[in-house]
C-alpha atoms as a PDB file:
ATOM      1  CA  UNK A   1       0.869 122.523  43.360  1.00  0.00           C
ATOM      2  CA  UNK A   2       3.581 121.513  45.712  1.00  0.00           C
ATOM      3  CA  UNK A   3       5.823 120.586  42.913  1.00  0.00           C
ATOM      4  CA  UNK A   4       5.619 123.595  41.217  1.00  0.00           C
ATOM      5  CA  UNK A   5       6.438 125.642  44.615  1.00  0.00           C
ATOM      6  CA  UNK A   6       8.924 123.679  45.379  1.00  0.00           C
ATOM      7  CA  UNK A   7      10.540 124.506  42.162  1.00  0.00           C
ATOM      8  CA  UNK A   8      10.252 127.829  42.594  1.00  0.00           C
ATOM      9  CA  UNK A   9      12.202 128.034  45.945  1.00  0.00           C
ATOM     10  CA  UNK A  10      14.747 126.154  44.687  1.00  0.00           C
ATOM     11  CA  UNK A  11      14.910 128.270  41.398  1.00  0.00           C
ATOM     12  CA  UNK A  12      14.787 131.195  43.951  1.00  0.00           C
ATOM     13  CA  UNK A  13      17.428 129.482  46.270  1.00  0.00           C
ATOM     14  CA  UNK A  14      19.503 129.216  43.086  1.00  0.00           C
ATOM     15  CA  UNK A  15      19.207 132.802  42.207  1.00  0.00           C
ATOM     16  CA  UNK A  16      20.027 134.515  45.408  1.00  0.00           C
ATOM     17  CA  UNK A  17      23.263 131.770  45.853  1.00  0.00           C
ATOM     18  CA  UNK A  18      24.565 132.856  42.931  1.00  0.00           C
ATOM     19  CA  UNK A  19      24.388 136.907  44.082  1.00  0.00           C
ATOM     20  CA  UNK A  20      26.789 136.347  47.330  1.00  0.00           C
ATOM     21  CA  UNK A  21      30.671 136.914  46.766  1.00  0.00           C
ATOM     22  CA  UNK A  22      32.159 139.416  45.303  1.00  0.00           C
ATOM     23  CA  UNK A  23      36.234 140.037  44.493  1.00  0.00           C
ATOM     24  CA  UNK A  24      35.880 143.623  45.924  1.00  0.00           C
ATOM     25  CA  UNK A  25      34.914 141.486  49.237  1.00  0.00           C
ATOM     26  CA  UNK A  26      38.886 140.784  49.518  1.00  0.00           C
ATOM     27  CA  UNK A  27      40.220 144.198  48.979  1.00  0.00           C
ATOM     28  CA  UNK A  28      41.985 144.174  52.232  1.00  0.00           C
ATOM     29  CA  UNK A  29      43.610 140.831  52.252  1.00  0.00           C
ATOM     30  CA  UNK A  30      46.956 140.058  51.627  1.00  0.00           C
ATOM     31  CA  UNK A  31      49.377 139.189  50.264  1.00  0.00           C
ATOM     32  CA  UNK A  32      48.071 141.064  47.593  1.00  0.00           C
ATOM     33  CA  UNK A  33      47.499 139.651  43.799  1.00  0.00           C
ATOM     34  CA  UNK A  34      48.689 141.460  40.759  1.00  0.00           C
ATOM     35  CA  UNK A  35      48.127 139.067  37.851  1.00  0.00           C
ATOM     36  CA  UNK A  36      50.078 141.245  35.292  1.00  0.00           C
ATOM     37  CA  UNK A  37      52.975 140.162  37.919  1.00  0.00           C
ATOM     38  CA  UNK A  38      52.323 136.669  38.654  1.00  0.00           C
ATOM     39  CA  UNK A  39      51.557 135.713  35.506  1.00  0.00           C
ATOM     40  CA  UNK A  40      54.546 137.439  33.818  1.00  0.00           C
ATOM     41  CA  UNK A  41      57.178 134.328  32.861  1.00  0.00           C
ATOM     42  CA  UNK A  42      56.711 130.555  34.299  1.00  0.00           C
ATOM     43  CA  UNK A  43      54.252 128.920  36.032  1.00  0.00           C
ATOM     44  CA  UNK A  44      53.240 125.339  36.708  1.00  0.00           C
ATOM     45  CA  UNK A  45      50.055 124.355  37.772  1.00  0.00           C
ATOM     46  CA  UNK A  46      48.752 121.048  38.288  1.00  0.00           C
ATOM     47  CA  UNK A  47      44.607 120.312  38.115  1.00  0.00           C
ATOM     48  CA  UNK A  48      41.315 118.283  38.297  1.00  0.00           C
ATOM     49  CA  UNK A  49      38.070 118.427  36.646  1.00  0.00           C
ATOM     50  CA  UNK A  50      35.185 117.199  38.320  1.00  0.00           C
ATOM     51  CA  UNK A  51      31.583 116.328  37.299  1.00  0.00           C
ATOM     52  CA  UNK A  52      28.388 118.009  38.428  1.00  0.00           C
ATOM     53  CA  UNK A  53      28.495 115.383  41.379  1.00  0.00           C
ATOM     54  CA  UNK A  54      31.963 116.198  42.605  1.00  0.00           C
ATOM     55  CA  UNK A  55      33.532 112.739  40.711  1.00  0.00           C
ATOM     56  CA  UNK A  56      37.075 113.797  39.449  1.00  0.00           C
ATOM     57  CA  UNK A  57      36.837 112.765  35.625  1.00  0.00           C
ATOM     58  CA  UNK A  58      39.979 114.598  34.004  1.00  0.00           C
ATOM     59  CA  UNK A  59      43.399 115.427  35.743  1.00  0.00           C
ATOM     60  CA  UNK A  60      46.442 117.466  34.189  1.00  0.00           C
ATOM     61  CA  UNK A  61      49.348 119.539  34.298  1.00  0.00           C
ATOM     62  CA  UNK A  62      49.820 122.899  33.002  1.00  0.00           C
ATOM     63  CA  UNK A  63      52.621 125.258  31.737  1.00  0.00           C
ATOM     64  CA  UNK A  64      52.426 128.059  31.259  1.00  0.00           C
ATOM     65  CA  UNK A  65      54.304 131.117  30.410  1.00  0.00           C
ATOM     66  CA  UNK A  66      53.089 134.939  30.456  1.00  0.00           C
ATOM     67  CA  UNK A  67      54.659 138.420  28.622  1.00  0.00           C
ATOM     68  CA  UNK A  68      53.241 141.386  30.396  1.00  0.00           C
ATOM     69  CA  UNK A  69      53.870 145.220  29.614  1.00  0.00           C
ATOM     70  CA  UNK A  70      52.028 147.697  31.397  1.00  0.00           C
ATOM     71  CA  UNK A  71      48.186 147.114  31.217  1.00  0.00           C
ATOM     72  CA  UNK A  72      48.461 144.625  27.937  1.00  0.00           C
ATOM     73  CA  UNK A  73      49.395 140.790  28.772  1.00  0.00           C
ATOM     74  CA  UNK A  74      49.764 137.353  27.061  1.00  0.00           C
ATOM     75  CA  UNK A  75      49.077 134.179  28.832  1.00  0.00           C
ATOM     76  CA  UNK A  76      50.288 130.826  27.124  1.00  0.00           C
ATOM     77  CA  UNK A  77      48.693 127.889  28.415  1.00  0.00           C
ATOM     78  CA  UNK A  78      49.602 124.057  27.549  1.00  0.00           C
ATOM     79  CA  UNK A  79      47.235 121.109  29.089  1.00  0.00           C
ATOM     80  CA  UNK A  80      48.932 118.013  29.425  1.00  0.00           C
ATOM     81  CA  UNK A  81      45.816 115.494  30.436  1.00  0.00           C
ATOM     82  CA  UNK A  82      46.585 111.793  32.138  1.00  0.00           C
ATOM     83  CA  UNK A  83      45.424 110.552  28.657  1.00  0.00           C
ATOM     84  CA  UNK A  84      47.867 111.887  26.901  1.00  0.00           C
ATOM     85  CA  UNK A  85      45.827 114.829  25.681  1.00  0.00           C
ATOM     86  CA  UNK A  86      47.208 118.091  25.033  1.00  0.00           C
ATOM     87  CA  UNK A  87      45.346 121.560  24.308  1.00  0.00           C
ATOM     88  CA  UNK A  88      46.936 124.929  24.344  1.00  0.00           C
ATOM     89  CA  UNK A  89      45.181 128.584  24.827  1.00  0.00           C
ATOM     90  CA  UNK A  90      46.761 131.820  24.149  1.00  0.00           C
ATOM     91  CA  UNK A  91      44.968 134.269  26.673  1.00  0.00           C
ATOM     92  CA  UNK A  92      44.988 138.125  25.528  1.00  0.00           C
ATOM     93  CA  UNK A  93      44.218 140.129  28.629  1.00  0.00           C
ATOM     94  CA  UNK A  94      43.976 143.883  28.712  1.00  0.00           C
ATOM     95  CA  UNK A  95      44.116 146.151  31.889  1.00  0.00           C
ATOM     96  CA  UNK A  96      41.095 149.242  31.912  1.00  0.00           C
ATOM     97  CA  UNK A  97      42.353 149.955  35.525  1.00  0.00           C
ATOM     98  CA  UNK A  98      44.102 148.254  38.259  1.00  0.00           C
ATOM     99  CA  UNK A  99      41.287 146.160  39.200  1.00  0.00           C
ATOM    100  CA  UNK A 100      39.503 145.568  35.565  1.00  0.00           C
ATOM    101  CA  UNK A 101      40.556 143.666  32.739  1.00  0.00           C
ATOM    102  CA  UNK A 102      39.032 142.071  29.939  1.00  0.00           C
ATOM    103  CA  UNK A 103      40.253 138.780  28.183  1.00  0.00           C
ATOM    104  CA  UNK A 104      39.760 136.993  25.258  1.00  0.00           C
ATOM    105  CA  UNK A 105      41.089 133.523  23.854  1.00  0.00           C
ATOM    106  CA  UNK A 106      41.025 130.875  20.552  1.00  0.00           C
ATOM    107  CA  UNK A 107      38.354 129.007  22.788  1.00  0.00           C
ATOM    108  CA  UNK A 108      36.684 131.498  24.633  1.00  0.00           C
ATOM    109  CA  UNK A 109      33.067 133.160  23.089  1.00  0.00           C
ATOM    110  CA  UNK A 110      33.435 136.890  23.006  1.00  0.00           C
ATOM    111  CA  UNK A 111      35.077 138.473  25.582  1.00  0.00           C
ATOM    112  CA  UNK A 112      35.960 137.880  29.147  1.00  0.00           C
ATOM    113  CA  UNK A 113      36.208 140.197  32.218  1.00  0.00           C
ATOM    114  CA  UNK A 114      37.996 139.777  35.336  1.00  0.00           C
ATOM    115  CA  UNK A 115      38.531 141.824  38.471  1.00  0.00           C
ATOM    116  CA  UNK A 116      41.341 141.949  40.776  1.00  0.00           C
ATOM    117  CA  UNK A 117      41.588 142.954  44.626  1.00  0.00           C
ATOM    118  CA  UNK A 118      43.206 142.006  47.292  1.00  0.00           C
ATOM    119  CA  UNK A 119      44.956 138.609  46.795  1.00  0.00           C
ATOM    120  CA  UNK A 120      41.733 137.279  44.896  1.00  0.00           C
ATOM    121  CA  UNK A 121      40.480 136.811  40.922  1.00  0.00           C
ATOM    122  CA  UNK A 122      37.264 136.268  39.807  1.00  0.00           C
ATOM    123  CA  UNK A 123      36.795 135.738  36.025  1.00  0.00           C
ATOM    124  CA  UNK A 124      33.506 135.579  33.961  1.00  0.00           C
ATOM    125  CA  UNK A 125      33.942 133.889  30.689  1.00  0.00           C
ATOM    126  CA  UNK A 126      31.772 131.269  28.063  1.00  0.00           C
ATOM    127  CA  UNK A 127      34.066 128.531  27.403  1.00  0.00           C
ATOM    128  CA  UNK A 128      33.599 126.496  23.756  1.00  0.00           C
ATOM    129  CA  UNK A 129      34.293 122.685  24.737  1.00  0.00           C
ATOM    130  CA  UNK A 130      34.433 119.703  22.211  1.00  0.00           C
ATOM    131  CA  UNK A 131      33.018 117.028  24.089  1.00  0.00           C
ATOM    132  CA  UNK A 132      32.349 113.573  21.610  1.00  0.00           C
ATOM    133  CA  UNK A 133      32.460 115.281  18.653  1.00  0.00           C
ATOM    134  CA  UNK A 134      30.275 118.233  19.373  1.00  0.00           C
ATOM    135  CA  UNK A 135      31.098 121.638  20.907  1.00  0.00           C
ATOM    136  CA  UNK A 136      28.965 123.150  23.564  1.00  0.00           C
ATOM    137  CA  UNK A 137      29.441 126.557  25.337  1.00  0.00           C
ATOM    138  CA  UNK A 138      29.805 126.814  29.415  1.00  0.00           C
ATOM    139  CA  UNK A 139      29.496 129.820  31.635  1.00  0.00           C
ATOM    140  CA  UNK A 140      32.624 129.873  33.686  1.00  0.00           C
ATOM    141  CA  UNK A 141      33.043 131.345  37.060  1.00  0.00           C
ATOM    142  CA  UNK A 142      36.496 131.009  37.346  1.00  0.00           C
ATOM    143  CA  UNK A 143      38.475 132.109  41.152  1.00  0.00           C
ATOM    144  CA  UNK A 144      41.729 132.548  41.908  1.00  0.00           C
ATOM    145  CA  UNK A 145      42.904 133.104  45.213  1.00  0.00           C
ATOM    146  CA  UNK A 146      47.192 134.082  45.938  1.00  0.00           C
ATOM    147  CA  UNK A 147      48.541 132.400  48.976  1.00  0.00           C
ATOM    148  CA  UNK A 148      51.703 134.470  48.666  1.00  0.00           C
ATOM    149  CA  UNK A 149      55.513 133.341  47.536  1.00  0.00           C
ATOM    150  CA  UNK A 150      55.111 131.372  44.471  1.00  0.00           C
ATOM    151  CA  UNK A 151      51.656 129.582  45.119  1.00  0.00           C
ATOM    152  CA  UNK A 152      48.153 130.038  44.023  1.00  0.00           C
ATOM    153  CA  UNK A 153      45.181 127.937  43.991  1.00  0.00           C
ATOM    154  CA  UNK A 154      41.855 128.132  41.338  1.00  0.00           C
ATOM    155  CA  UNK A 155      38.689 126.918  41.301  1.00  0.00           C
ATOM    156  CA  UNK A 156      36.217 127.323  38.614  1.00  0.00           C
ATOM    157  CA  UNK A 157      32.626 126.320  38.913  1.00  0.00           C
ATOM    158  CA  UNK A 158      31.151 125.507  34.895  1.00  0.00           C
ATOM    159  CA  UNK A 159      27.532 125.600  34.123  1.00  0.00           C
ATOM    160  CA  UNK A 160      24.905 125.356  31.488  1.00  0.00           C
ATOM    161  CA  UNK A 161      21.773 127.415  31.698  1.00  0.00           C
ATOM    162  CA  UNK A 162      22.618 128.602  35.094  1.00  0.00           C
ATOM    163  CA  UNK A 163      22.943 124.768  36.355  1.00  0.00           C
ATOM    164  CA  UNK A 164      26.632 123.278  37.423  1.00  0.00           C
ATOM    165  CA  UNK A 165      27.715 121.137  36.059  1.00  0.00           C
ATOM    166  CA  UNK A 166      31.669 120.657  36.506  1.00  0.00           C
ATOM    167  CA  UNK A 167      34.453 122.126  38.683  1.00  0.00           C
ATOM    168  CA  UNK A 168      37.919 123.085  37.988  1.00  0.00           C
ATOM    169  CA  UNK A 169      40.301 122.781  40.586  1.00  0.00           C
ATOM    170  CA  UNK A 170      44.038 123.914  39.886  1.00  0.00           C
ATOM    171  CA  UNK A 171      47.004 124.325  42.024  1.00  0.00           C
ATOM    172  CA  UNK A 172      50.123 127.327  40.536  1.00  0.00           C
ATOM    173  CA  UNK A 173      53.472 127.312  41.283  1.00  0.00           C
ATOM    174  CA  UNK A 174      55.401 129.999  39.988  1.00  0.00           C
ATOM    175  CA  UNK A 175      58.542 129.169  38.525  1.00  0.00           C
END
């Protein structure tokens, strides 16, 4: 019996955790974020990924390079890993309003959405990723946050059936 309550909190615990932030929560800070700006020509970034346990398992670089016109955007994106692997994404992002947008990408299932305010990003996506052979599908709550100038910092919490189980940490510098 105390097992099964004790799941229960924590399956409560994990519910309720996952309700707290949202972007509209930054409206008023600044410097404020306009992706469709930030994103439009060069930018470095430079990243980890980290297990379920916080362990840092992959590191990279990124360039990238974005073309936007009015509410309709292209982000290029080319992973350089400290193995010596390399994986690009083409990002397809479309503006509803100044604060909405919706992306898709080669690796991404269905359709993402985003929202903007303030200097802060939050992105909801499902993320296809080969991992020994096979490809399995991770929710990704992916946050950007401007610090003004040229710099930006990310991080992304992954997770299968509602349970983390990596972290993406990324540093921008626009070029």
């Amino acid at each position: 019996m105390l097992k099964k309550l004790s799941l229960l909190l924590g399956m409560v615990v994990m519910l309720f955790g996952c309700a707290g932030v949202n972007p509209k929560d930054y409206s008023d800070e600044k410097p404020k974020l306009d992706i469709r700006k930030y994103f439009n020509g060069k930018v470095e970034a430079w990243g980890t990924f980290s297990d379920w346990k916080g362990k840092v398992i992959k590191r990279f670089t990124c360039e990238m390079n974005g073309k936007f016109s009015g509410n309709k955007g292209t982000l290029e994106e080319k992973f350089i890993y400290t193995d010596g692997t390399v994986q690009n994404r083409k990002w397809e992002i479309t503006f509803t309003d100044d604060n909405h947008f919706t992306a898709t990408a080669g690796d991404v299932i269905g359709t993402g959405t985003g929202e903007q305010y303030g200097n802060t990003v939050r992105m909801s996506y499902t993320l296809a990723v080969p991992v020994d052979g096979k490809t399995y599908n991770f929710a990704m709550d992916d946050w950007l946050f401007y610090l003004g100038g040229d710099l930006m910092m990310n991080k992304a919490h992954m997770s299968k059936f509602g349970i983390k189980v990596g972290e993406v940490n990324v540093s921008f510098k626009k070029k």
